[in-house]
PDB file of N, CA and C in Angstrom:
ATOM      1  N   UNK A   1      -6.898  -9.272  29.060  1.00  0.00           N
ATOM      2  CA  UNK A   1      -5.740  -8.757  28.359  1.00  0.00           C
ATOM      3  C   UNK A   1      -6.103  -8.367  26.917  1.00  0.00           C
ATOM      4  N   UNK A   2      -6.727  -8.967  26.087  1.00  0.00           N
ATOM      5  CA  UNK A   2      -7.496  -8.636  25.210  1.00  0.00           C
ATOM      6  C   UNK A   2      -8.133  -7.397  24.879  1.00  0.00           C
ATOM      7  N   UNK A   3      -8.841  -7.227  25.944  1.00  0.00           N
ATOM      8  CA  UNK A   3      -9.873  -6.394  25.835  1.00  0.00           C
ATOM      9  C   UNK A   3      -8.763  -4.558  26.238  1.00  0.00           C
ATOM     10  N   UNK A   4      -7.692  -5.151  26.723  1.00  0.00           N
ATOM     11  CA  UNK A   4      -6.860  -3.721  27.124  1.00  0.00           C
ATOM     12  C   UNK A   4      -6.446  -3.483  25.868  1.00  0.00           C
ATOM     13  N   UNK A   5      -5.760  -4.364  25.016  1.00  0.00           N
ATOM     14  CA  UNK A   5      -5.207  -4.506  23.959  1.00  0.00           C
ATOM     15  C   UNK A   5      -6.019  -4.041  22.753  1.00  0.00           C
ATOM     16  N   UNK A   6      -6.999  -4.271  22.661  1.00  0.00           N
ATOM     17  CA  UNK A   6      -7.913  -3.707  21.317  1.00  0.00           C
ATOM     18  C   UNK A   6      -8.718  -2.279  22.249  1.00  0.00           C
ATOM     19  N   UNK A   7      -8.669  -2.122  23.189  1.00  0.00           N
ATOM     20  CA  UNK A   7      -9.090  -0.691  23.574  1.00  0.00           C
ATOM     21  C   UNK A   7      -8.181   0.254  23.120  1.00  0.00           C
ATOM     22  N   UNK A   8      -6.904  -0.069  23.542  1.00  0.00           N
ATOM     23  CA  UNK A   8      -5.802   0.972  23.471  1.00  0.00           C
ATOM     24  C   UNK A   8      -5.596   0.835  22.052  1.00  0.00           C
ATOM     25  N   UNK A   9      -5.467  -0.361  20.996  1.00  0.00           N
ATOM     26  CA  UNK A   9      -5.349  -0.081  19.696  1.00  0.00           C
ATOM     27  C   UNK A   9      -6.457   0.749  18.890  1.00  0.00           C
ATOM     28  N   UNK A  10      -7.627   0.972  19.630  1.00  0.00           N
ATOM     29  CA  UNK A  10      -8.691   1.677  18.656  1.00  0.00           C
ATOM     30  C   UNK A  10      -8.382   3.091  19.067  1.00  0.00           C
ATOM     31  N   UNK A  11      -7.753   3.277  20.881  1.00  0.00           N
ATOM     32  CA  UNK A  11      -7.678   4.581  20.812  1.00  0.00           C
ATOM     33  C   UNK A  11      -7.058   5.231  20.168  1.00  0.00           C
ATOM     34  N   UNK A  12      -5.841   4.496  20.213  1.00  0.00           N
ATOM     35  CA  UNK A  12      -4.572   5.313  19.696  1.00  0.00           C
ATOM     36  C   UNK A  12      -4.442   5.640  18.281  1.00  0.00           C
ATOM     37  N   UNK A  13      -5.163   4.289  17.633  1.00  0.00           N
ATOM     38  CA  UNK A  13      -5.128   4.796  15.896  1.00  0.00           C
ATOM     39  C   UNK A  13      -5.911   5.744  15.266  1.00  0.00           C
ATOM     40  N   UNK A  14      -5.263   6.201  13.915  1.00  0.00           N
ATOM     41  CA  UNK A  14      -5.624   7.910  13.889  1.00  0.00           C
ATOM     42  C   UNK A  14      -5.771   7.359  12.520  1.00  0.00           C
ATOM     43  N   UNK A  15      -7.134   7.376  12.369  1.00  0.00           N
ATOM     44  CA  UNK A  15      -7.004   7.231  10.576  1.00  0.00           C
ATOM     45  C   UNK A  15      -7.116   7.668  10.048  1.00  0.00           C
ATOM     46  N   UNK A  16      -7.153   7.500   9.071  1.00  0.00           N
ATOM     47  CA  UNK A  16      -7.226   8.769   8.330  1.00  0.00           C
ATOM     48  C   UNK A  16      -8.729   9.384   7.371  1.00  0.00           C
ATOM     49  N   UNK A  17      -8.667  10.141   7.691  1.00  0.00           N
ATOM     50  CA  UNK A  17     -10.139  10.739   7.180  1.00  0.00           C
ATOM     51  C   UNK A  17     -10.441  11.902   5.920  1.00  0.00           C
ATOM     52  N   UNK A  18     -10.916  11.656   5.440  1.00  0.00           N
ATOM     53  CA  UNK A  18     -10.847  12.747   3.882  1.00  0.00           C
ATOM     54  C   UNK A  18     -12.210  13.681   4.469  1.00  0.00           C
ATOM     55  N   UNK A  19     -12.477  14.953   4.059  1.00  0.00           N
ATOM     56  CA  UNK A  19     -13.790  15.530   4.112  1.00  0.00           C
ATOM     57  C   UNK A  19     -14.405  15.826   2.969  1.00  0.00           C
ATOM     58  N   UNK A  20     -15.303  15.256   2.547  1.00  0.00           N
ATOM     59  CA  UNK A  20     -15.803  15.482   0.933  1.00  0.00           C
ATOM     60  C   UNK A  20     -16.870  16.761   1.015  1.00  0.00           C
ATOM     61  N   UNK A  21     -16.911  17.588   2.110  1.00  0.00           N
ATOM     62  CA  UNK A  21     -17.781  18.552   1.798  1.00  0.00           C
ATOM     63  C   UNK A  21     -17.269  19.981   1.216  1.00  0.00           C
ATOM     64  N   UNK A  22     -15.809  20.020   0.850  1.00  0.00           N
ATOM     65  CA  UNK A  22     -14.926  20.974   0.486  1.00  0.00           C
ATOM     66  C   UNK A  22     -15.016  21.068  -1.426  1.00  0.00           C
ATOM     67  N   UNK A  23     -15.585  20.238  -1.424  1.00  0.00           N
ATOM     68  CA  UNK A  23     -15.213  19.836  -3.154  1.00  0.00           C
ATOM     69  C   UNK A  23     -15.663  20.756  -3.749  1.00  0.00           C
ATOM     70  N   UNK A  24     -17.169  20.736  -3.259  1.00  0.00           N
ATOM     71  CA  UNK A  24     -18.033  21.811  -4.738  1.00  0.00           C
ATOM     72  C   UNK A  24     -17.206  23.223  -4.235  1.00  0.00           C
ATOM     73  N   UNK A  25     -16.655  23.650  -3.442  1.00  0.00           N
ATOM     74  CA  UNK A  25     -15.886  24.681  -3.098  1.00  0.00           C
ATOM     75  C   UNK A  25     -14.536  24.927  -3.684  1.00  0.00           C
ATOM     76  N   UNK A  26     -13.676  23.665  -4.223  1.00  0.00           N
ATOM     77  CA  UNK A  26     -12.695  23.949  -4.787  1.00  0.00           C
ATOM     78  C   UNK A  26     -12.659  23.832  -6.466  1.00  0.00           C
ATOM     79  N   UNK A  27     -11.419  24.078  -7.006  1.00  0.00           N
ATOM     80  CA  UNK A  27     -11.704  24.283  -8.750  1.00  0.00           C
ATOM     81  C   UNK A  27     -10.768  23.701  -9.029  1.00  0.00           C
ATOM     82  N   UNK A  28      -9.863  23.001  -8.043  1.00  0.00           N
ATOM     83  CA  UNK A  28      -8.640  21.517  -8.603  1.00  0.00           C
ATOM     84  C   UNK A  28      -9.227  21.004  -9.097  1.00  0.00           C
ATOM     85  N   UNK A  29      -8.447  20.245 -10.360  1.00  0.00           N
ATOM     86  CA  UNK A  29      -8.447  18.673 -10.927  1.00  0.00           C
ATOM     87  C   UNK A  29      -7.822  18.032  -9.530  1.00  0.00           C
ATOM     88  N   UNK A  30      -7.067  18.201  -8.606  1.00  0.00           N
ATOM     89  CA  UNK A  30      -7.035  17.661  -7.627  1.00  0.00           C
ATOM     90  C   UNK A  30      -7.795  17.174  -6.703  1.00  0.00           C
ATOM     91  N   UNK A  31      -9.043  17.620  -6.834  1.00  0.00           N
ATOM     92  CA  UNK A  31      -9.967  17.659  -5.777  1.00  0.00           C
ATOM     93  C   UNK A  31     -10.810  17.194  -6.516  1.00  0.00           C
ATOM     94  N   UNK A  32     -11.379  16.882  -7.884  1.00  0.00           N
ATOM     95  CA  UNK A  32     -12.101  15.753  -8.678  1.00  0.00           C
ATOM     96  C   UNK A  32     -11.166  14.445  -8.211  1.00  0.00           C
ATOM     97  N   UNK A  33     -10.106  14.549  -8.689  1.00  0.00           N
ATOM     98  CA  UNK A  33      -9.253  13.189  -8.184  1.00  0.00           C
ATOM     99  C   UNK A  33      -9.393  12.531  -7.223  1.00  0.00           C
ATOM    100  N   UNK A  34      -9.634  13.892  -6.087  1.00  0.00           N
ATOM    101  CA  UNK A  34      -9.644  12.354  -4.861  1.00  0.00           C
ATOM    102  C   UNK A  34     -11.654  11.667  -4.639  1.00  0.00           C
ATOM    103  N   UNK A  35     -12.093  12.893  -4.957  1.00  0.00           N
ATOM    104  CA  UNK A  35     -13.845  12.417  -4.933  1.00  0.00           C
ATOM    105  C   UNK A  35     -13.722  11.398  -5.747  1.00  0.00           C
ATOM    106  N   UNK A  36     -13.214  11.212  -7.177  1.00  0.00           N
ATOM    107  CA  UNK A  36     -13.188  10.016  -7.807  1.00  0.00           C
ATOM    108  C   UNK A  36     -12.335   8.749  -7.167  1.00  0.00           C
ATOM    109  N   UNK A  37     -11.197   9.043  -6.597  1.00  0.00           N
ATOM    110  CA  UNK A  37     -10.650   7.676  -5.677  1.00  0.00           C
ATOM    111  C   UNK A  37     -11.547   7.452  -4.402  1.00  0.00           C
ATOM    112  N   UNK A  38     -12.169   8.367  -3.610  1.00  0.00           N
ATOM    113  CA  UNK A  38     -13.181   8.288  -2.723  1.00  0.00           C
ATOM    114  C   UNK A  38     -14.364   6.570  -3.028  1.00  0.00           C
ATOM    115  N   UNK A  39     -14.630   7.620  -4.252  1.00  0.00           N
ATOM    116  CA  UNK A  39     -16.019   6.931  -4.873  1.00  0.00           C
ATOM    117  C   UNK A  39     -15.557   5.417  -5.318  1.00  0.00           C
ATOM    118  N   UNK A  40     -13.982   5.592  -6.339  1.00  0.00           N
ATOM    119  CA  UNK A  40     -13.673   4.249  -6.625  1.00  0.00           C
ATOM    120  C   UNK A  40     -13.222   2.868  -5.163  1.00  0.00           C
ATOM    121  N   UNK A  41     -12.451   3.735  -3.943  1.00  0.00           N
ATOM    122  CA  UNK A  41     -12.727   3.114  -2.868  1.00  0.00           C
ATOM    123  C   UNK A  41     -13.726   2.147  -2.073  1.00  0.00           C
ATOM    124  N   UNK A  42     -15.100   3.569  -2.052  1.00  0.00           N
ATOM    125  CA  UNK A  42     -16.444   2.885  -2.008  1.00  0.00           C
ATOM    126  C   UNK A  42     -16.689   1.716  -2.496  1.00  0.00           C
ATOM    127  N   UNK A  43     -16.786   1.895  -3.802  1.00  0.00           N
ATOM    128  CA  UNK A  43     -17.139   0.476  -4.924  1.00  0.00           C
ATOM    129  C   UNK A  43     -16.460  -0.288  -4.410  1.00  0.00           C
ATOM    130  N   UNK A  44     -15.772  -0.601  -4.468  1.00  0.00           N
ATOM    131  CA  UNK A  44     -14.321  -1.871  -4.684  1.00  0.00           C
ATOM    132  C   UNK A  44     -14.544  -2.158  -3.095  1.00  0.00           C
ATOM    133  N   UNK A  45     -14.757  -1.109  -1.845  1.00  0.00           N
ATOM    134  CA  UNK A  45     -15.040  -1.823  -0.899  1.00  0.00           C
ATOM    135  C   UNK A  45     -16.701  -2.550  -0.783  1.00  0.00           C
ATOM    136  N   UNK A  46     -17.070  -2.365  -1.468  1.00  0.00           N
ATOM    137  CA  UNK A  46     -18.969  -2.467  -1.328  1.00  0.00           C
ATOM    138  C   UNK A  46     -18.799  -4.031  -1.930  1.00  0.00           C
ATOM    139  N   UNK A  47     -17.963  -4.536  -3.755  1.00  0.00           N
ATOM    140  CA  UNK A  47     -18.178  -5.733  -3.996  1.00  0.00           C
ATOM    141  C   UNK A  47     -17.468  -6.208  -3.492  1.00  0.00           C
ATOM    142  N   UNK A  48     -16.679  -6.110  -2.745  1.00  0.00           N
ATOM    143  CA  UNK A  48     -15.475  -7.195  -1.861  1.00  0.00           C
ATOM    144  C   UNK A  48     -16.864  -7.567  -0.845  1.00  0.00           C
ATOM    145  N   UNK A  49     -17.507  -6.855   0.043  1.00  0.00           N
ATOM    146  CA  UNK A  49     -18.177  -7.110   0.871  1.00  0.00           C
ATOM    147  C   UNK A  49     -19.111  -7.893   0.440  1.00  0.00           C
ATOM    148  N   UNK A  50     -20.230  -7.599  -1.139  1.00  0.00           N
ATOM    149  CA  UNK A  50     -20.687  -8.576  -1.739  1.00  0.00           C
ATOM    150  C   UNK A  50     -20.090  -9.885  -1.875  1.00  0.00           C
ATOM    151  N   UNK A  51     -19.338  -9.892  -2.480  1.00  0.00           N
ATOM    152  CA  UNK A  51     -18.755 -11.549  -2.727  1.00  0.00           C
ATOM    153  C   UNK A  51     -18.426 -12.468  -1.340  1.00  0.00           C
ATOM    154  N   UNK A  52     -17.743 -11.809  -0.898  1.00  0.00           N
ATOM    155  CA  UNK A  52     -17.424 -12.279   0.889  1.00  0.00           C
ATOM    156  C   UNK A  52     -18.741 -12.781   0.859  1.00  0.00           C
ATOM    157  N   UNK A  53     -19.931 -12.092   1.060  1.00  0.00           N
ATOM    158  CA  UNK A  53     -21.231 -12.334   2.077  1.00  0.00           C
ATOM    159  C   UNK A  53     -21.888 -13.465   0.963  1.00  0.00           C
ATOM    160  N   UNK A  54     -21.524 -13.545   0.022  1.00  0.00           N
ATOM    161  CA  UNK A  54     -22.417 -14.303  -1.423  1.00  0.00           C
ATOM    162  C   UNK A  54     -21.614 -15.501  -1.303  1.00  0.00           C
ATOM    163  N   UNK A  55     -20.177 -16.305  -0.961  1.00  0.00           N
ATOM    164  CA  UNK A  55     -19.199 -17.119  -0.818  1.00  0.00           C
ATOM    165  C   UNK A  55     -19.746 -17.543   0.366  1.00  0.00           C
ATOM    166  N   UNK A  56     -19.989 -16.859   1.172  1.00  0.00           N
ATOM    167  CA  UNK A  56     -20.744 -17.165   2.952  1.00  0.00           C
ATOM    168  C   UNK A  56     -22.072 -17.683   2.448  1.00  0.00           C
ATOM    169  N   UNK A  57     -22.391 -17.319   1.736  1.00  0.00           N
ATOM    170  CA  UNK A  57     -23.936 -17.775   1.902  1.00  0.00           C
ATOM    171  C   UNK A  57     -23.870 -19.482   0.993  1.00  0.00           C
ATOM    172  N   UNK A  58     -23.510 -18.936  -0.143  1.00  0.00           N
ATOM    173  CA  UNK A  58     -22.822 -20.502  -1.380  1.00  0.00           C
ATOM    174  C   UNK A  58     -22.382 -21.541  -0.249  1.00  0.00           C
ATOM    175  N   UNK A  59     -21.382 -21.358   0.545  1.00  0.00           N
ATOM    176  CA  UNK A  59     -21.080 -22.255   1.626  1.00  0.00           C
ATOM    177  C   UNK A  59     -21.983 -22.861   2.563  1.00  0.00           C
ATOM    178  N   UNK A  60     -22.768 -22.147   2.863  1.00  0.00           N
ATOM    179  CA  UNK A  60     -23.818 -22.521   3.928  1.00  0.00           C
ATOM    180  C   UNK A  60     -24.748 -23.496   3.313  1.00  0.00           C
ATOM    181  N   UNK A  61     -24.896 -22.795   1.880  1.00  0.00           N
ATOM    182  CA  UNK A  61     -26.129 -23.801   0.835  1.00  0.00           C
ATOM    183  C   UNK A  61     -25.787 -25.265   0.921  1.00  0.00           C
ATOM    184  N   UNK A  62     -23.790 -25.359   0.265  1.00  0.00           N
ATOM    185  CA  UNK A  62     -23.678 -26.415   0.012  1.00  0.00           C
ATOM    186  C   UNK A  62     -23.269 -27.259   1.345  1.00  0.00           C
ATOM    187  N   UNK A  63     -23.079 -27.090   2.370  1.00  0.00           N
ATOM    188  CA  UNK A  63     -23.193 -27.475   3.599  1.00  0.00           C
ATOM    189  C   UNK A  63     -24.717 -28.607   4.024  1.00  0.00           C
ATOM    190  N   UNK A  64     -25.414 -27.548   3.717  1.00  0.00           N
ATOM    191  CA  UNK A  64     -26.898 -27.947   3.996  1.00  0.00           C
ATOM    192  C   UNK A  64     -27.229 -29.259   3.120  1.00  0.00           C
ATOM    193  N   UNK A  65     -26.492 -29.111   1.709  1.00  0.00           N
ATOM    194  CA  UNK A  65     -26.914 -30.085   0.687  1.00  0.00           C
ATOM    195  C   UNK A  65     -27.018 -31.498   0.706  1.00  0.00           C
TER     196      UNK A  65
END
Protein backbone atom coordinates (compact mmCIF):
# COMPACT_ATOMS: atom_id res chain seq x y z
CA UNK A 1 0.00 0.00 0.00
CA UNK A 2 2.85 2.16 0.46
CA UNK A 3 4.57 1.64 -2.34
CA UNK A 4 1.07 2.55 -4.53
CA UNK A 5 0.90 5.56 -2.46
CA UNK A 6 4.35 7.21 -2.99
CA UNK A 7 4.25 5.97 -6.74
CA UNK A 8 1.15 7.80 -7.51
CA UNK A 9 2.34 10.83 -5.27
CA UNK A 10 5.65 11.23 -7.33
CA UNK A 11 3.60 10.79 -10.45
CA UNK A 12 1.15 13.09 -10.09
CA UNK A 13 3.22 15.99 -8.56
CA UNK A 14 4.20 18.71 -10.94
CA UNK A 15 6.84 20.84 -9.60
CA UNK A 16 7.81 23.28 -10.39
CA UNK A 17 10.75 24.00 -12.51
CA UNK A 18 12.54 27.35 -13.51
CA UNK A 19 14.88 27.17 -16.82
CA UNK A 20 17.99 29.21 -16.25
CA UNK A 21 19.18 28.92 -19.80
CA UNK A 22 16.88 31.93 -20.99
CA UNK A 23 18.70 34.56 -18.88
CA UNK A 24 21.73 35.69 -20.86
CA UNK A 25 18.86 36.07 -23.53
CA UNK A 26 16.69 38.35 -21.62
CA UNK A 27 17.34 42.24 -20.49
CA UNK A 28 14.73 42.13 -17.29
CA UNK A 29 15.74 43.15 -13.90
CA UNK A 30 13.22 40.41 -13.66
CA UNK A 31 15.16 37.81 -14.89
CA UNK A 32 18.43 38.88 -12.71
CA UNK A 33 15.87 38.48 -9.85
CA UNK A 34 14.97 35.17 -10.19
CA UNK A 35 18.82 33.81 -11.17
CA UNK A 36 19.59 35.63 -7.92
CA UNK A 37 16.63 33.79 -5.84
CA UNK A 38 17.70 30.60 -7.88
CA UNK A 39 21.27 30.99 -6.60
CA UNK A 40 20.07 32.31 -3.06
CA UNK A 41 17.80 28.97 -2.95
CA UNK A 42 20.87 26.87 -3.84
CA UNK A 43 22.89 28.26 -0.87
CA UNK A 44 20.43 28.15 1.86
CA UNK A 45 19.57 24.65 0.49
CA UNK A 46 23.38 23.44 0.33
CA UNK A 47 24.01 24.80 4.35
CA UNK A 48 20.83 23.34 5.65
CA UNK A 49 22.19 20.09 4.13
CA UNK A 50 25.65 20.94 5.72
CA UNK A 51 24.55 21.35 9.21
CA UNK A 52 21.96 18.42 9.07
CA UNK A 53 24.96 16.07 7.90
CA UNK A 54 27.61 17.96 10.53
CA UNK A 55 24.69 17.49 13.67
CA UNK A 56 24.59 13.69 12.21
CA UNK A 57 27.98 13.28 12.38
CA UNK A 58 28.52 15.48 16.16
CA UNK A 59 25.88 12.84 17.25
CA UNK A 60 27.48 9.81 16.17
CA UNK A 61 30.94 11.22 17.79
CA UNK A 62 29.27 11.80 21.01
CA UNK A 63 27.49 8.48 20.99
CA UNK A 64 30.75 6.69 20.48
CA UNK A 65 32.28 8.75 23.47
Amino acid sequence: MKAVIFITATLTAAPALADPGHFSSAHGHAHWLAAGALALAAVIGGVALWRSRSARRSKKAERRA
